[in-house]
Protein backbone atom coordinates (compact mmCIF):
# COMPACT_ATOMS: atom_id res chain seq x y z
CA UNK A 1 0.00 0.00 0.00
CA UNK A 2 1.58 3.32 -1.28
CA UNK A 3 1.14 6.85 0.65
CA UNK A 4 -1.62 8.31 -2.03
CA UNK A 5 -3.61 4.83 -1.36
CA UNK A 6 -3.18 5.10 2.37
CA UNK A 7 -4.92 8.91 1.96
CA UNK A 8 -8.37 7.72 1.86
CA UNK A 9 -9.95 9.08 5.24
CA UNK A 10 -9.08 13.14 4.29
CA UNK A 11 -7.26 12.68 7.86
CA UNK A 12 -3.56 14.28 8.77
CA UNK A 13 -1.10 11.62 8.08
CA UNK A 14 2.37 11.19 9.52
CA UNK A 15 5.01 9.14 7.52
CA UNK A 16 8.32 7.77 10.01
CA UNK A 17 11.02 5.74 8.94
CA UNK A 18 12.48 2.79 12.04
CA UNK A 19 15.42 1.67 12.23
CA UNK A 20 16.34 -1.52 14.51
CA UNK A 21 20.02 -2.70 15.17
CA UNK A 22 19.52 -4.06 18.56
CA UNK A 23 20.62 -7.90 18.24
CA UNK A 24 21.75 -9.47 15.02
CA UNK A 25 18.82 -8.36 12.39
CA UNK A 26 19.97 -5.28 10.68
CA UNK A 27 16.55 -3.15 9.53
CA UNK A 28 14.64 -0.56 8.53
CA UNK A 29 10.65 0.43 7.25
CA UNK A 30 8.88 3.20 6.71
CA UNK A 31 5.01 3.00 8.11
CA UNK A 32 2.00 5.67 7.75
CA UNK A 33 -0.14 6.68 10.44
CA UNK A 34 -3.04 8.92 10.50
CA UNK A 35 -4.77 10.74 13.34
CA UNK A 36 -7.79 7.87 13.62
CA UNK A 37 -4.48 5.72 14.91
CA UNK A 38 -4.86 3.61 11.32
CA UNK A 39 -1.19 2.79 10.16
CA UNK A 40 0.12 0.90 7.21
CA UNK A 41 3.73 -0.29 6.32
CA UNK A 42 4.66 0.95 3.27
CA UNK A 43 8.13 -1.33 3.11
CA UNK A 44 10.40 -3.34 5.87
CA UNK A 45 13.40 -4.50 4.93
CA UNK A 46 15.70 -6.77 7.38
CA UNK A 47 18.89 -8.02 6.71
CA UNK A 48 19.67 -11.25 9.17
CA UNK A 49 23.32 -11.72 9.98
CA UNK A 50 22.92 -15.68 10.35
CA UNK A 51 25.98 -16.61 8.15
CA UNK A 52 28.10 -14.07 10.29
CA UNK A 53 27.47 -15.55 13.60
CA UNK A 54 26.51 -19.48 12.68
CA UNK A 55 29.84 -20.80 12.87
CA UNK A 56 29.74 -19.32 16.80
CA UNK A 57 26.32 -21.33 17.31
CA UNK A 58 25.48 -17.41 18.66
CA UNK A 59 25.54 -13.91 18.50
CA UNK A 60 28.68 -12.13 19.11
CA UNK A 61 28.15 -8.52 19.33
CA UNK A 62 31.31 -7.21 18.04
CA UNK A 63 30.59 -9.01 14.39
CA UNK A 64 27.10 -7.99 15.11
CA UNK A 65 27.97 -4.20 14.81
CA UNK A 66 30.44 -4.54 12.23
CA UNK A 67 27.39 -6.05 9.86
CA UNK A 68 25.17 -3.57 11.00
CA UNK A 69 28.01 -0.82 10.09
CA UNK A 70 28.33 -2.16 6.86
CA UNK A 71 24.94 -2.94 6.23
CA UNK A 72 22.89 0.01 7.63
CA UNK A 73 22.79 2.72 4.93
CA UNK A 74 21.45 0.01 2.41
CA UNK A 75 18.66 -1.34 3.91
CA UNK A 76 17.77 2.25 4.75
CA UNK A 77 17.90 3.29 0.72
CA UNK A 78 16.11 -0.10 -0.25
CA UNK A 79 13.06 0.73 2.69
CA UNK A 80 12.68 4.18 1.34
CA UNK A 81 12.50 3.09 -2.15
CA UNK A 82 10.05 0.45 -1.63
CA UNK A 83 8.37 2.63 -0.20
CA UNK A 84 7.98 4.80 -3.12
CA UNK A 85 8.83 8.17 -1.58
CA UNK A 86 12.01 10.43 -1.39
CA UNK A 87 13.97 10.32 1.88
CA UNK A 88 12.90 13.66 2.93
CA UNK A 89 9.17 13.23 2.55
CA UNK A 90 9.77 11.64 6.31
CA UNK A 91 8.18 13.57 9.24
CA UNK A 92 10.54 11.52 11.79
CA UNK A 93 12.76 9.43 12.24
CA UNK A 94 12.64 6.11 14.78
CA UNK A 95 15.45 4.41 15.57
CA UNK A 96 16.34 1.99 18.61
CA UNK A 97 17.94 3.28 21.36
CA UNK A 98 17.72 0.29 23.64
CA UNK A 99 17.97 -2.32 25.23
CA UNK A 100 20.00 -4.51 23.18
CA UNK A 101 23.80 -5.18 22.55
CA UNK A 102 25.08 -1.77 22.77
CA UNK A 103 27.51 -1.69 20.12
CA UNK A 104 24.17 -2.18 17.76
CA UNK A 105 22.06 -0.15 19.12
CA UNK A 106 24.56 2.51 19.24
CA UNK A 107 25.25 2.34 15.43
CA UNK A 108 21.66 2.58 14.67
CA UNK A 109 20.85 5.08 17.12
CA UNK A 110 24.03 7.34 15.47
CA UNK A 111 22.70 6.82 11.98
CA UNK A 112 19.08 8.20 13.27
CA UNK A 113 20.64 10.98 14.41
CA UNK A 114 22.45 11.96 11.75
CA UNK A 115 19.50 11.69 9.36
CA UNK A 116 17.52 13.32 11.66
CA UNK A 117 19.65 16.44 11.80
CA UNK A 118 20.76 16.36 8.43
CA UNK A 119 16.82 16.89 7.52
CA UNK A 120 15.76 18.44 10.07
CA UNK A 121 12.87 16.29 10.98
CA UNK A 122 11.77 14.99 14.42
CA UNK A 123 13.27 12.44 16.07
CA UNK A 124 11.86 9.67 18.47
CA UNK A 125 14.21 7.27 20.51
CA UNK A 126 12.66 3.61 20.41
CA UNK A 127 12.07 1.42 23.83
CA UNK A 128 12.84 -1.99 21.82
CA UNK A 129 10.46 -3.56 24.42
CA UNK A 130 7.72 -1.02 22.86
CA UNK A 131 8.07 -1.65 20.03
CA UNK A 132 7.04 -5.13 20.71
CA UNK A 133 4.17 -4.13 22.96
CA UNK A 134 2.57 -1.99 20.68
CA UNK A 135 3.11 -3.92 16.69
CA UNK A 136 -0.60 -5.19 17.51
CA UNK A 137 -2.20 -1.84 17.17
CA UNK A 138 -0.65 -1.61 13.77
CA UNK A 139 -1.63 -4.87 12.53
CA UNK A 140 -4.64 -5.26 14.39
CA UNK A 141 -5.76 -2.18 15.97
CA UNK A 142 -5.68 -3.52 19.36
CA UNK A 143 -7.27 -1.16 21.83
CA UNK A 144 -5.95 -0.09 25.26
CA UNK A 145 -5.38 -1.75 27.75
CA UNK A 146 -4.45 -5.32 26.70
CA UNK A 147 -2.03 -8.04 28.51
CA UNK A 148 1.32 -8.48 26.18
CA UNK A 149 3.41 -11.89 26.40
CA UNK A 150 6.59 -11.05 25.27
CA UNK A 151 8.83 -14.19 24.68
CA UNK A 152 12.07 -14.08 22.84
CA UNK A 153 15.67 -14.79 22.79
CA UNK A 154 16.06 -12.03 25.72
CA UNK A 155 13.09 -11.62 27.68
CA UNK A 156 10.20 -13.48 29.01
CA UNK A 157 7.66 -11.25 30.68
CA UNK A 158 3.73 -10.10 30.94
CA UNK A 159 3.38 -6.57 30.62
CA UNK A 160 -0.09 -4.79 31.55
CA UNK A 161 -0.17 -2.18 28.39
CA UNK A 162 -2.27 0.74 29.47
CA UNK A 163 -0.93 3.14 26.58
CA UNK A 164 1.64 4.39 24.90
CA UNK A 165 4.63 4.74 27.70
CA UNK A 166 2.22 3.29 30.26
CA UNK A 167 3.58 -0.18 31.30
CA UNK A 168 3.12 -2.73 34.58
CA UNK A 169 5.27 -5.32 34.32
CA UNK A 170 3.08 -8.35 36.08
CA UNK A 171 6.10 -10.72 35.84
CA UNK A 172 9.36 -11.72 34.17
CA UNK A 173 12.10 -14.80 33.88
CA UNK A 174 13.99 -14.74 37.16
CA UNK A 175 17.18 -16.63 35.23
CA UNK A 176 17.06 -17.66 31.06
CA UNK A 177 14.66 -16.06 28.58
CA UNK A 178 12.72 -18.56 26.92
CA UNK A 179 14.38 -18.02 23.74
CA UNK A 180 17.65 -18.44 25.11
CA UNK A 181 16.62 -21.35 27.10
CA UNK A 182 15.56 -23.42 23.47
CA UNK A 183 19.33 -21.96 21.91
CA UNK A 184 20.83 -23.62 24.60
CA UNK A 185 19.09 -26.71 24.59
CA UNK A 186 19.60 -26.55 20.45
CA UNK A 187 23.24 -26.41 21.07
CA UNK A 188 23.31 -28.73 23.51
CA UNK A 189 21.62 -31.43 21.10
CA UNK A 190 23.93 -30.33 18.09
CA UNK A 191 20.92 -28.67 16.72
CA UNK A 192 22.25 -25.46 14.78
CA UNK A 193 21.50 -22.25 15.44
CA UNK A 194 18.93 -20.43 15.90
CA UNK A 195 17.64 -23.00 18.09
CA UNK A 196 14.07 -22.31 18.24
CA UNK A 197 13.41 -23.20 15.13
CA UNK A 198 15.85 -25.96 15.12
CA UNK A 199 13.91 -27.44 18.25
CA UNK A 200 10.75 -27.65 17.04
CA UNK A 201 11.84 -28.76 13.61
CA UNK A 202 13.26 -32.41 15.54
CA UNK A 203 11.13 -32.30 18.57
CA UNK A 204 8.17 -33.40 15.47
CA UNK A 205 9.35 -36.36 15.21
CA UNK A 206 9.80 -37.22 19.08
CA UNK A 207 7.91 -38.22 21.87
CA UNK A 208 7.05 -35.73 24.55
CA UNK A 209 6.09 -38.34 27.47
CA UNK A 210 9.32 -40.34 27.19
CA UNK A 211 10.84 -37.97 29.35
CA UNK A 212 9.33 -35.52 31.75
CA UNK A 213 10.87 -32.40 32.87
CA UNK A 214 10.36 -30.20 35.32
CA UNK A 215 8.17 -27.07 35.52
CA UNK A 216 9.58 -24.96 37.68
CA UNK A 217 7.47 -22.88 39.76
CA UNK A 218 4.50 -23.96 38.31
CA UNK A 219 2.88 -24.56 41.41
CA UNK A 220 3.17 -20.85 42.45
CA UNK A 221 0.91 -17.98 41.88
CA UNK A 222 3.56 -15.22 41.05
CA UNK A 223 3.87 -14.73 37.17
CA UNK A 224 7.35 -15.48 37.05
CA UNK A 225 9.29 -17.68 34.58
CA UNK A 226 12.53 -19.48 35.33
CA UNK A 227 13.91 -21.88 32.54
CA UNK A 228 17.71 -22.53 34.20
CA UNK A 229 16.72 -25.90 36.11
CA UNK A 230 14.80 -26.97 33.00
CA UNK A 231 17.74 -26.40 31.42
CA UNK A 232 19.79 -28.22 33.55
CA UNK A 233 17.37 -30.91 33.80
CA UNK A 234 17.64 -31.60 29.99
CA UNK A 235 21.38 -31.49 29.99
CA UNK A 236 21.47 -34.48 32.39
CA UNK A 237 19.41 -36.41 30.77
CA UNK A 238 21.87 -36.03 27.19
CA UNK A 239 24.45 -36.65 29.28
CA UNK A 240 22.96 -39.76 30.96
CA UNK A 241 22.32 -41.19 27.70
CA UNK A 242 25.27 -39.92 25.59
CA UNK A 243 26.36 -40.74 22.64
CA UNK A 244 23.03 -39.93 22.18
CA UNK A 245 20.51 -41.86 19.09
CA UNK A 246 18.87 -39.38 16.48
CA UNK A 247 15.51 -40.85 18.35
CA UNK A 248 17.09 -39.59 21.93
CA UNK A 249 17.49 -35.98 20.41
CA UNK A 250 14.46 -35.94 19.19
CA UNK A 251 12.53 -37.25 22.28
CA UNK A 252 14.75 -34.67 24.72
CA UNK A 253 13.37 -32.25 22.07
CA UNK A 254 9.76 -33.02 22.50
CA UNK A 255 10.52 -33.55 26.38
CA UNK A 256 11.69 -29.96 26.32
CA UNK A 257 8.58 -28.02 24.48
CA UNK A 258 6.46 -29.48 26.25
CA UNK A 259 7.70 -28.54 28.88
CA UNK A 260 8.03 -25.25 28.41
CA UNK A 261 4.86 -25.05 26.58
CA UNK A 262 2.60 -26.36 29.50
CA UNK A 263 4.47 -23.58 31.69
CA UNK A 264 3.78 -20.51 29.36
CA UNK A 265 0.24 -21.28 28.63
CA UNK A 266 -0.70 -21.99 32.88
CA UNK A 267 1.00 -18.70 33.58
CA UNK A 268 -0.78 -16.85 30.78
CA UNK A 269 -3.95 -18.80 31.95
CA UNK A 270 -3.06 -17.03 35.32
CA UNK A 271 -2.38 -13.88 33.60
CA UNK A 272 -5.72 -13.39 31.92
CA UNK A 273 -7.29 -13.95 35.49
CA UNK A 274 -5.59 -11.44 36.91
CA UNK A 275 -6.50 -8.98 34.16
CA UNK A 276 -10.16 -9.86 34.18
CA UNK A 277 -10.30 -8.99 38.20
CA UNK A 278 -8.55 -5.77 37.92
CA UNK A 279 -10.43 -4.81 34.20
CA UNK A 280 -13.63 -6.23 34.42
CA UNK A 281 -15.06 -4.09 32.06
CA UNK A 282 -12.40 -4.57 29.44
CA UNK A 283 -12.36 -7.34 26.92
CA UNK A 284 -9.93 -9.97 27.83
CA UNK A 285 -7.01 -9.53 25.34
CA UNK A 286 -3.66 -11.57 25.18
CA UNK A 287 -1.02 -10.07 22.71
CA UNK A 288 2.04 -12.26 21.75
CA UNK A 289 5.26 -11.20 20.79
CA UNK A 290 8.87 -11.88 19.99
CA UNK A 291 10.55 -14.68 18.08
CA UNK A 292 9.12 -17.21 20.00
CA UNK A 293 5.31 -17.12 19.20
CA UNK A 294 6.26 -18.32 15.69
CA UNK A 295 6.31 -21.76 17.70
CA UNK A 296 3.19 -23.74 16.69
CA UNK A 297 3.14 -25.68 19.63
CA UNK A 298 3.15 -22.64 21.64
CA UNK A 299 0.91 -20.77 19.69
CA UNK A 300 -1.32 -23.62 19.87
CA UNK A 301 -1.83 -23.75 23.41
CA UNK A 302 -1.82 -20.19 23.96
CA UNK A 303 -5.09 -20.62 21.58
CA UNK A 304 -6.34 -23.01 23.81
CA UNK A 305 -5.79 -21.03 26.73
CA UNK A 306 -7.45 -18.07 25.61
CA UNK A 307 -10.47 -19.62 24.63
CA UNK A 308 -11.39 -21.01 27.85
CA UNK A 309 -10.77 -17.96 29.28
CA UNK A 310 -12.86 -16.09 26.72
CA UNK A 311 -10.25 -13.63 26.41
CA UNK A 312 -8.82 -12.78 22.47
CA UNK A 313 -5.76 -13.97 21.25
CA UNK A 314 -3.38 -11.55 18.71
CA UNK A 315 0.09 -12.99 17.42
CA UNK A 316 1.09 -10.54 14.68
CA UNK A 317 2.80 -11.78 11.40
CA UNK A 318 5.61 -14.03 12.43
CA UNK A 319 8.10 -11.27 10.31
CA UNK A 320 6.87 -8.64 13.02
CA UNK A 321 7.02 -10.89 15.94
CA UNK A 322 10.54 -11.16 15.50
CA UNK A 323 13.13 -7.70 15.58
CA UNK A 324 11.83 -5.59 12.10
CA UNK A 325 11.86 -1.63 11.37
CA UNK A 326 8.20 -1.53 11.27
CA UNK A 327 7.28 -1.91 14.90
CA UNK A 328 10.33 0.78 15.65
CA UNK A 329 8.69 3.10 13.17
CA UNK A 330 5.27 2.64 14.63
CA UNK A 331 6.39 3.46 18.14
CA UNK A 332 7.76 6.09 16.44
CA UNK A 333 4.69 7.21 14.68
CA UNK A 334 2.11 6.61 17.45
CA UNK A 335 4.81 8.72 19.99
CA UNK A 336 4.52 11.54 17.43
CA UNK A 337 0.91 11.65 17.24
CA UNK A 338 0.91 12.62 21.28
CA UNK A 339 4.01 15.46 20.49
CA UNK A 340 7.38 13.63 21.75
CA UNK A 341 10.29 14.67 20.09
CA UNK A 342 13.73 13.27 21.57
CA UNK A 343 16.95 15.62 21.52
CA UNK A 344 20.02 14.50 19.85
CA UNK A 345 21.48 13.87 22.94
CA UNK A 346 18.90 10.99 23.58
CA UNK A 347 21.19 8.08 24.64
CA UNK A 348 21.86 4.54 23.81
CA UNK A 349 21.31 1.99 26.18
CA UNK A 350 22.04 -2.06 27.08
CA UNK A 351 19.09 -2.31 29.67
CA UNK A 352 15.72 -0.22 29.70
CA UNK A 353 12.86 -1.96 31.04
CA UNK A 354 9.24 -0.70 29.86
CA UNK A 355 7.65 0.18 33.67
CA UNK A 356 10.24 3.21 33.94
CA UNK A 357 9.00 6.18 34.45
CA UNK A 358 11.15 7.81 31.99
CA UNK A 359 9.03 5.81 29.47
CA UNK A 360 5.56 8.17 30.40
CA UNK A 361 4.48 10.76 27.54
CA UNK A 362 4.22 13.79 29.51
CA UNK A 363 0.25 14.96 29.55
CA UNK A 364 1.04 18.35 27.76
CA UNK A 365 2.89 16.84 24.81
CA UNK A 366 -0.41 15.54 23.90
């Protein structure tokens, strides 16, 4: 969808290019909102840097911001011209300022700076977290206030959305995301990298009842996560059994999502009972995000889950679950549309978690 088909309401119309360089996906889009909150993307490009980092079976950061150096200004020129307008037709530019590994974040934080300044159009300094939180109301204009899962290769948490830069964090992993949890247990089979992918691809062909692991702090009430004793748990068992048989891979595979699948849809199950007490009037909604709820075992019980509770379920398109330009730029555009505009001084930053108060839109920016 091009800008002059997006123009169809007679409403003001903002048009803000993201760019995301937190981890290892180098990318940028340019998305169009206008003042009913209706967005569109009009392009999002992403560059992954598997080959660089495959033969580390992870991502090291220094090669990560070398690629993202190197790769930056590109994917930038290739998202504006799919987009079918000239670079300064922008109104702002959005661009990842943390968290993430800082050397990435840093380079595209630099590069939104310099664009912004060099034509002289706002610019907006992207939570990455946010940007996860808030994809739904692009793709499926979710309305405020909904109950986010984020699971990914670096966090596992429920966050109580309110609106934009209003966040409760209701729980989080006290050890491993759940991403990082299935790398691990990927390289610890011989599985390849990324391992989420890699672990559901085997764990198919396995049997999840030959071996059951634990659940750990299932039994409690909190809304934590903690995947390290699963962890642990699984790399006993290859041990026990090593040299392991392609059917003992596959079985500790199975073993392992379901697992971890029986523990992310009781605590969302938990989750959406909380929000109904403390929103009663709201309609139950449960957004999914991150890399993670591309896994159809996962998504699949999460389903479940929601339907007994009679709450909705959103997963966005699996190419905007994981990290893409068009969730920056929407944070960016929907943080325009209430008057932020971040100095150039804005820093970059390894850790900022969504329930700080730095993260509120102040009431007469609106």
């Amino acid at each position: 969808m091009g800008v002059d088909q997006f123009v169809v309401t007679g409403q003001a119309q903002a048009i803000v290019l993201g760019i995301e360089t937190s981890c290892d996906e180098t990318a940028a889009a340019v998305v169009v909102r206008d003042d009913s909150g209706r967005g569109a993307i009009l392009s999002n490009v992403v560059r992954s840097q598997f080959d660089e980092h495959a033969a580390f079976g992870g991502v090291v950061p220094e090669l990560a911001a070398r690629a993202h150096v190197e790769w930056l200004d590109h994917i930038i020129a290739q998202a504006v011209e799919e987009a079918g307008i000239a670079l300064g037709d922008i109104d702002a530019v959005a661009a990842t300022a943390g968290p993430g590994l800082i050397g990435g974040v840093l380079v595209g934080l630099t590069t939104g700076k310099a664009l912004a300044a060099a034509l002289d159009k706002t610019l907006i300094a992207v939570n990455h977290l946010e940007a996860h939180a808030l994809t739904a109301r692009l793709t499926d204009e979710v309305q405020f206030p909904y109950l986010m899962l984020l699971v990914s290769g670096g966090h596992s948490q429920f966050v109580l959305v309110r609106d934009v830069g209003d966040y409760e964090r209701w729980g989080g992993t006290i050890d491993d995301a759940l991403g990082e949890a299935f790398d691990k247990v990927a390289k610890l089979l011989s599985l390849g990298h990324p391992g989420g992918p890699a672990v559901e691809r085997i764990a198919r062909e396995g049997d999840p009842e030959r071996f059951r692991f634990p659940r750990p702090l299932l039994r409690e009430e909190r809304l934590d996560f903690s995947f390290s004793g699963l962890k642990t748990a699984v790399r006993l068992k290859a041990e026990a059994l090593a040299p392991l048989a392609e059917q003992d891979v596959a079985d500790i595979a199975a073993g392992f999502q379901a697992a971890v699948t029986e523990i992310v849809a009781t605590r969302s199950r938990q989750a959406l009972a909380r929000f109904r007490t403390e929103f009663p009037e709201a309609e139950p909604q449960l957004v999914v995000a991150g890399g993670v709820a591309a896994n159809a075992r996962i998504g699949a019980a999460l389903r479940e889950t929601a339907g007994a509770m009679g709450a909705r379920l959103v997963v966005p398109p699996a190419a905007l679950c994981t990290d893409n330009g068009a969730m920056v730029a929407w944070v960016g555009a929907e943080r325009l549309a209430l008057g932020v505009k971040d100095g150039l001084e804005v820093a970059a930053r390894p850790r900022w978690p969504l329930d700080t108060p730095d993260m509120k839109v102040e009431t007469d920016a609106a």
